[in-house]
Every structure is written in structure tokens, then in C-alpha cells.
N, C-alpha and C. Protein backbone atom coordinates (compact mmCIF):
# COMPACT_ATOMS: atom_id res chain seq x y z
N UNK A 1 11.47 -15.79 25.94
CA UNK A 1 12.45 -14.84 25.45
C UNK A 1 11.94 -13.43 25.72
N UNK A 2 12.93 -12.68 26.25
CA UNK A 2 12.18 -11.13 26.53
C UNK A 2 11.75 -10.28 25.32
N UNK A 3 12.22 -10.68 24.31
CA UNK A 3 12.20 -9.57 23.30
C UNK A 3 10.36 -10.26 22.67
N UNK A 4 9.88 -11.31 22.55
CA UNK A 4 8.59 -11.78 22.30
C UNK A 4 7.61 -11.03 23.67
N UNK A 5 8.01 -10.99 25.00
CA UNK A 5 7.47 -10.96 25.61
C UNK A 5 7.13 -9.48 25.00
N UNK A 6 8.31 -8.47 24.95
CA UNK A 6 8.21 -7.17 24.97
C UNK A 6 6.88 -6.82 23.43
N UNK A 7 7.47 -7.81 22.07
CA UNK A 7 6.81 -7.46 21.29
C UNK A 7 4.94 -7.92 21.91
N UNK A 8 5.14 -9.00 22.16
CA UNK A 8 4.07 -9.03 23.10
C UNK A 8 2.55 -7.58 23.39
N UNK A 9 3.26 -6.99 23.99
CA UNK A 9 3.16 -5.51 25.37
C UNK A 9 3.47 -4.42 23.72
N UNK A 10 3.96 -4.61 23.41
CA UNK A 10 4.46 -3.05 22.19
C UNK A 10 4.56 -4.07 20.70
N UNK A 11 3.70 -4.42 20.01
CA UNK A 11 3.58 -4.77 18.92
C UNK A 11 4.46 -3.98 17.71
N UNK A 12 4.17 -2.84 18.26
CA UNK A 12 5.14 -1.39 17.10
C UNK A 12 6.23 -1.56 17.76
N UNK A 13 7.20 -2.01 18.32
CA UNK A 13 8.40 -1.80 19.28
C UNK A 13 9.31 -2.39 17.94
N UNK A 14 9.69 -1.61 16.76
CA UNK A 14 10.25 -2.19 15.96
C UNK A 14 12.03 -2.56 16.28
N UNK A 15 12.55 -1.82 17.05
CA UNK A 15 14.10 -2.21 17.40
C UNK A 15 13.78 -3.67 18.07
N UNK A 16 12.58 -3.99 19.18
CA UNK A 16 12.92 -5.47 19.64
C UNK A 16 12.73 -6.33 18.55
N UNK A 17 11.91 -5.87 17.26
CA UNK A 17 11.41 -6.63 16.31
C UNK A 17 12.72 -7.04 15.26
N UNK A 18 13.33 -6.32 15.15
CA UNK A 18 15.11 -6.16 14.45
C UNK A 18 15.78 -7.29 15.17
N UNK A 19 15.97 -7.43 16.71
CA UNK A 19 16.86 -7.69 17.19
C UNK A 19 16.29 -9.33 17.01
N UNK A 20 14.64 -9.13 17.21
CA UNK A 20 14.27 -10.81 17.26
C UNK A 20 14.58 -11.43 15.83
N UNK A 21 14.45 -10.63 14.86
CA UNK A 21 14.83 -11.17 13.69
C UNK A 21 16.46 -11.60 13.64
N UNK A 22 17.69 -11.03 14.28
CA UNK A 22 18.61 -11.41 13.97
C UNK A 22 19.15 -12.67 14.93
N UNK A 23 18.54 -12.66 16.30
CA UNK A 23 18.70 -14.18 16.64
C UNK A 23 18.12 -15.01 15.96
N UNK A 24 16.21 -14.56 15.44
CA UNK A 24 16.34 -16.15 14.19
C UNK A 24 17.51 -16.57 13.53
N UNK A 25 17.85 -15.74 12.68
CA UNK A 25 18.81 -15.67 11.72
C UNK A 25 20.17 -16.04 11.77
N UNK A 26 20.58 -15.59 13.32
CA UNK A 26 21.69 -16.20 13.94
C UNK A 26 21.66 -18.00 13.85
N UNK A 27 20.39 -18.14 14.76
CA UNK A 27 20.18 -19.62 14.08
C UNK A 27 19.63 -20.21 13.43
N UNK A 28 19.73 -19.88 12.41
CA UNK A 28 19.23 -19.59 10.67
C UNK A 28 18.06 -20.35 10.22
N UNK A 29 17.22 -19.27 11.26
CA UNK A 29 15.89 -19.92 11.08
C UNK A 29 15.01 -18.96 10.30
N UNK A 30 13.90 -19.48 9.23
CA UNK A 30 13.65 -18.45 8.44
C UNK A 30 12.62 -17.28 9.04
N UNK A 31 12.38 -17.37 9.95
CA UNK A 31 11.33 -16.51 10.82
C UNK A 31 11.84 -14.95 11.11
N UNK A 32 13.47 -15.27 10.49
CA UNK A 32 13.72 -13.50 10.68
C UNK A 32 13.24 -12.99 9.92
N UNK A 33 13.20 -13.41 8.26
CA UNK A 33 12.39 -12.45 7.18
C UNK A 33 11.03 -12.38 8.04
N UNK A 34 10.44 -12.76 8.36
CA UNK A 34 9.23 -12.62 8.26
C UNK A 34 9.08 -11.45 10.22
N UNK A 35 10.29 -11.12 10.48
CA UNK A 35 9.84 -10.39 12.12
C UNK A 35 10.54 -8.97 10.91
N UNK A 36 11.30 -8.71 10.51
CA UNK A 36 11.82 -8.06 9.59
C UNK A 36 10.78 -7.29 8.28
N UNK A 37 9.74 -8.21 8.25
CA UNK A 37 9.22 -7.59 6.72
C UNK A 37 8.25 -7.33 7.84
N UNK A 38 8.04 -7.55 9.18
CA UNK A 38 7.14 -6.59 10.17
C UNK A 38 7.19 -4.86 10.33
N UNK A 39 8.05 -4.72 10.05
CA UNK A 39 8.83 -3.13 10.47
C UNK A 39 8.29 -2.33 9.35
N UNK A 40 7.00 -1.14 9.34
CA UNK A 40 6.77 -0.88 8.61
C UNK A 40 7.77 0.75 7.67
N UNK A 41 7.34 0.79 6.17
CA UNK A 41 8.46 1.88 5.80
C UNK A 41 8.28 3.28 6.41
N UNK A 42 7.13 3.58 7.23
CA UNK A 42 6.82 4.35 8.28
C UNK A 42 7.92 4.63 9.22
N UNK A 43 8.73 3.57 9.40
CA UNK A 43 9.34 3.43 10.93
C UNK A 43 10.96 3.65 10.20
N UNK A 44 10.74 5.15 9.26
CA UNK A 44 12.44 4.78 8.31
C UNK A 44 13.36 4.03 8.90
N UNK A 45 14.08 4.74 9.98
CA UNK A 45 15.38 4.00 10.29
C UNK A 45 15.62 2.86 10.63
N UNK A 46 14.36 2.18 11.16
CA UNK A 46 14.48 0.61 11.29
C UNK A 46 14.19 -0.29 9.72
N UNK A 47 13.05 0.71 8.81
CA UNK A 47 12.66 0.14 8.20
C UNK A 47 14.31 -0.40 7.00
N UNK A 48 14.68 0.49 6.79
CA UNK A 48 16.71 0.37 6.18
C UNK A 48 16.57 -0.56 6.65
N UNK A 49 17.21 -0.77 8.20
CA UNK A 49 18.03 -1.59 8.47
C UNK A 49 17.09 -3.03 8.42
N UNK A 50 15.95 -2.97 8.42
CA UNK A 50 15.65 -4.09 7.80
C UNK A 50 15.61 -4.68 7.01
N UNK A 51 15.41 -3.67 5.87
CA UNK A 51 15.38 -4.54 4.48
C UNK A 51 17.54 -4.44 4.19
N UNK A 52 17.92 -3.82 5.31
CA UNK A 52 19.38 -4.10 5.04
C UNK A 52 19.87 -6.05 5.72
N UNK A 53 19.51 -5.89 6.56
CA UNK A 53 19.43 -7.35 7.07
C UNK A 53 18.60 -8.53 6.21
N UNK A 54 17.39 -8.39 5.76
CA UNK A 54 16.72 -9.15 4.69
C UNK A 54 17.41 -9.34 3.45
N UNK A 55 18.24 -8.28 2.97
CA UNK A 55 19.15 -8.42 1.86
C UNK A 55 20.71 -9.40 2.20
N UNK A 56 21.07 -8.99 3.26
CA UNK A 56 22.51 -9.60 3.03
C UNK A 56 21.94 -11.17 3.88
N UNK A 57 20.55 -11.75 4.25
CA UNK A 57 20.15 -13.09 4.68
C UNK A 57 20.07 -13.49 3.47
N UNK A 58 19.17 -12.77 2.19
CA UNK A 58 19.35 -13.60 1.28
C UNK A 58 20.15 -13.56 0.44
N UNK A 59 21.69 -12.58 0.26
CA UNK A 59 22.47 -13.20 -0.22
C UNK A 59 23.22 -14.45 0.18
N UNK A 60 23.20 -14.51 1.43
CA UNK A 60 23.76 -16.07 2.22
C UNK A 60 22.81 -17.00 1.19
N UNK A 61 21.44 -16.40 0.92
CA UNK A 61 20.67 -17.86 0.85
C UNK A 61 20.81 -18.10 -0.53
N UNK A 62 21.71 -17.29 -1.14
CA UNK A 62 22.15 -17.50 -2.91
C UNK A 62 21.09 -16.85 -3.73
N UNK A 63 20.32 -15.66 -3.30
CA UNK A 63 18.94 -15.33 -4.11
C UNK A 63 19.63 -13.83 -4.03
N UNK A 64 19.92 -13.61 -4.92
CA UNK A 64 20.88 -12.55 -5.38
C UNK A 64 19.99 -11.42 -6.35
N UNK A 65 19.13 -11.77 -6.72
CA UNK A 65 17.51 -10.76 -7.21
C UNK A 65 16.83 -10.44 -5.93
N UNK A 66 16.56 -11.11 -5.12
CA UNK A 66 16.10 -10.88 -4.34
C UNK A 66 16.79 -9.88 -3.01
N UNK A 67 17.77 -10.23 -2.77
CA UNK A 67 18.77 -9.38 -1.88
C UNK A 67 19.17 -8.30 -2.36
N UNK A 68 19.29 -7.89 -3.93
CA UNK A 68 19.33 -6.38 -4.64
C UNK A 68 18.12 -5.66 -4.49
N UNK A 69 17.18 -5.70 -4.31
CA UNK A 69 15.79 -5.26 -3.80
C UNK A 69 15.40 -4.95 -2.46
N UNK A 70 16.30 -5.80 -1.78
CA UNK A 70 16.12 -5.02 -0.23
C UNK A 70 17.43 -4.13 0.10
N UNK A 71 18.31 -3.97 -0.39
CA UNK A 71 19.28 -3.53 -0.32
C UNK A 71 18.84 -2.34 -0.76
N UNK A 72 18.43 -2.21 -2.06
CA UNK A 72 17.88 -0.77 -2.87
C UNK A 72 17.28 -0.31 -2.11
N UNK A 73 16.24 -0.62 -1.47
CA UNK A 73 15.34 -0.19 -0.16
C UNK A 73 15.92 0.07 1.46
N UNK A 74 17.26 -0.42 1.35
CA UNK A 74 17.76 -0.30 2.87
C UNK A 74 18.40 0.95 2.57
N UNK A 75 19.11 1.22 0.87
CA UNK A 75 19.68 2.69 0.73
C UNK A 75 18.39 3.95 0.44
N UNK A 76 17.80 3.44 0.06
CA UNK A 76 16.26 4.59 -0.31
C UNK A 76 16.10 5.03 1.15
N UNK A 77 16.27 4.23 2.20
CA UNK A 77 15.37 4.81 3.17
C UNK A 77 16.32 4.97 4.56
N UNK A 78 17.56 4.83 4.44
CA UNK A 78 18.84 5.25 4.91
C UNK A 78 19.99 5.60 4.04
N UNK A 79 20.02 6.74 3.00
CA UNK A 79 21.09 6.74 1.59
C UNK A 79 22.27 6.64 2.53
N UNK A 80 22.69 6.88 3.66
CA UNK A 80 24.02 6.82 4.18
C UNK A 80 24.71 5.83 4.72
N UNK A 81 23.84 4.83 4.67
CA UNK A 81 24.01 3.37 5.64
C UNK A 81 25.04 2.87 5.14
N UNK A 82 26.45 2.95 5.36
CA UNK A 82 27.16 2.26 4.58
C UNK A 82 27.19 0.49 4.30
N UNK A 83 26.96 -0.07 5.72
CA UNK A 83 26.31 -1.54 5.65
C UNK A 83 25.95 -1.73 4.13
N UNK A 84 25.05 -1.49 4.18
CA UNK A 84 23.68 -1.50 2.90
C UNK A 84 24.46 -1.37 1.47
N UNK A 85 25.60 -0.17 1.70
CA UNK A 85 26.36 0.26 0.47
C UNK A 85 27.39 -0.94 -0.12
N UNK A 86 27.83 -0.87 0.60
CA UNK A 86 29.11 -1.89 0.65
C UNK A 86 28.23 -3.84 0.39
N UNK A 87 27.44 -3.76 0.52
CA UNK A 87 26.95 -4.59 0.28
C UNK A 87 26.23 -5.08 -1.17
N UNK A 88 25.57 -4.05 -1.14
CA UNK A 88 25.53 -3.54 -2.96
C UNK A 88 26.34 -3.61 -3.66
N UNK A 89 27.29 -2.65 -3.20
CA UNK A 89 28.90 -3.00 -4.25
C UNK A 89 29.40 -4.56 -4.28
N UNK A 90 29.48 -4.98 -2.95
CA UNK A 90 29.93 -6.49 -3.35
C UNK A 90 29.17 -7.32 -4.92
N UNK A 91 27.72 -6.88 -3.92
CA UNK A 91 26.68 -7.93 -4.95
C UNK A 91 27.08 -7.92 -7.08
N UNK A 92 27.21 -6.57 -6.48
CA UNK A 92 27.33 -6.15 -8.08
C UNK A 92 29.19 -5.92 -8.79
């Protein structure tokens, strides 16, 4: 897969690290949390959209404490992301 190869070569390459997490996830394999909780809060704008993606995986996965916590963190570190917002609002 190119995007392993790339993380491979650029370990910090956090957008291929996003994208590899959402084909896990696509085929809902649990290895996206874990390419996802790679992205450090250093790297803001990926770091959102990661813990925005980690939140709405585990509301699919019915862990609804757990998905309010990355969500809080996908708005802390993108307040404008509406994704993230609207997602919150559902939850709650």
C-alpha cells in the first residue's frame, strides 16, 4: 500500500497517517485508532481531525464516553471544525 510505504520514508507524514487510518476503518479494522492516536497534538490540524475521526469510530462502536473525549479534543484543537461540532451535538 503506498501510504505504509510513504509512512515508511516520513514517519511524521501525519496526513498519510489520517488517510491510513480511515481505510482501516473503512474496513473496520481496529488499527485506525491506533494510526490516529499516532498524530501528535503538536501537529494541530491533523491532530482535530484525528481525535475527530477517533470520536465518531467510537460512536459507531457504541462507547459514547469515550467518543465525547475525542470530540472535545477535535474542537480544542480545531474550535471551527464543524464535523467535530455537529457531532457533539448529535452525541448529546
Amino acid at each position: 500500500m503506498q501510504l505504509t510505504r510513504i509512512l515508511e520514508q516520513e514517519p511524521e507524514h501525519h496526513r498519510a497517517r489520517l488517510l491510513l487510518g480511515q481505510v482501516f476503518w473503512n474496513q473496520q479494522d481496529d488499527r485506525a485508532f491506533r494510526e490516529w492516536s499516532m498524530v501528535p497534538p503538536e501537529a494541530s490540524q491533523e491532530y482535530g481531525i484525528s481525535a475527530y475521526l477517533a470520536g465518531v469510530a467510537n460512536l459507531d462502536r457504541g462507547r459514547a464516553g469515550v467518543a465525547e473525549s475525542h470530540l472535545l479534543a477535535a474542537i480544542q484543537y480545531r474550535p471551527k471544525y464543524t464535523p467535530a461540532i455537529d457531532a457533539l451535538v448529535n452525541l448529546y
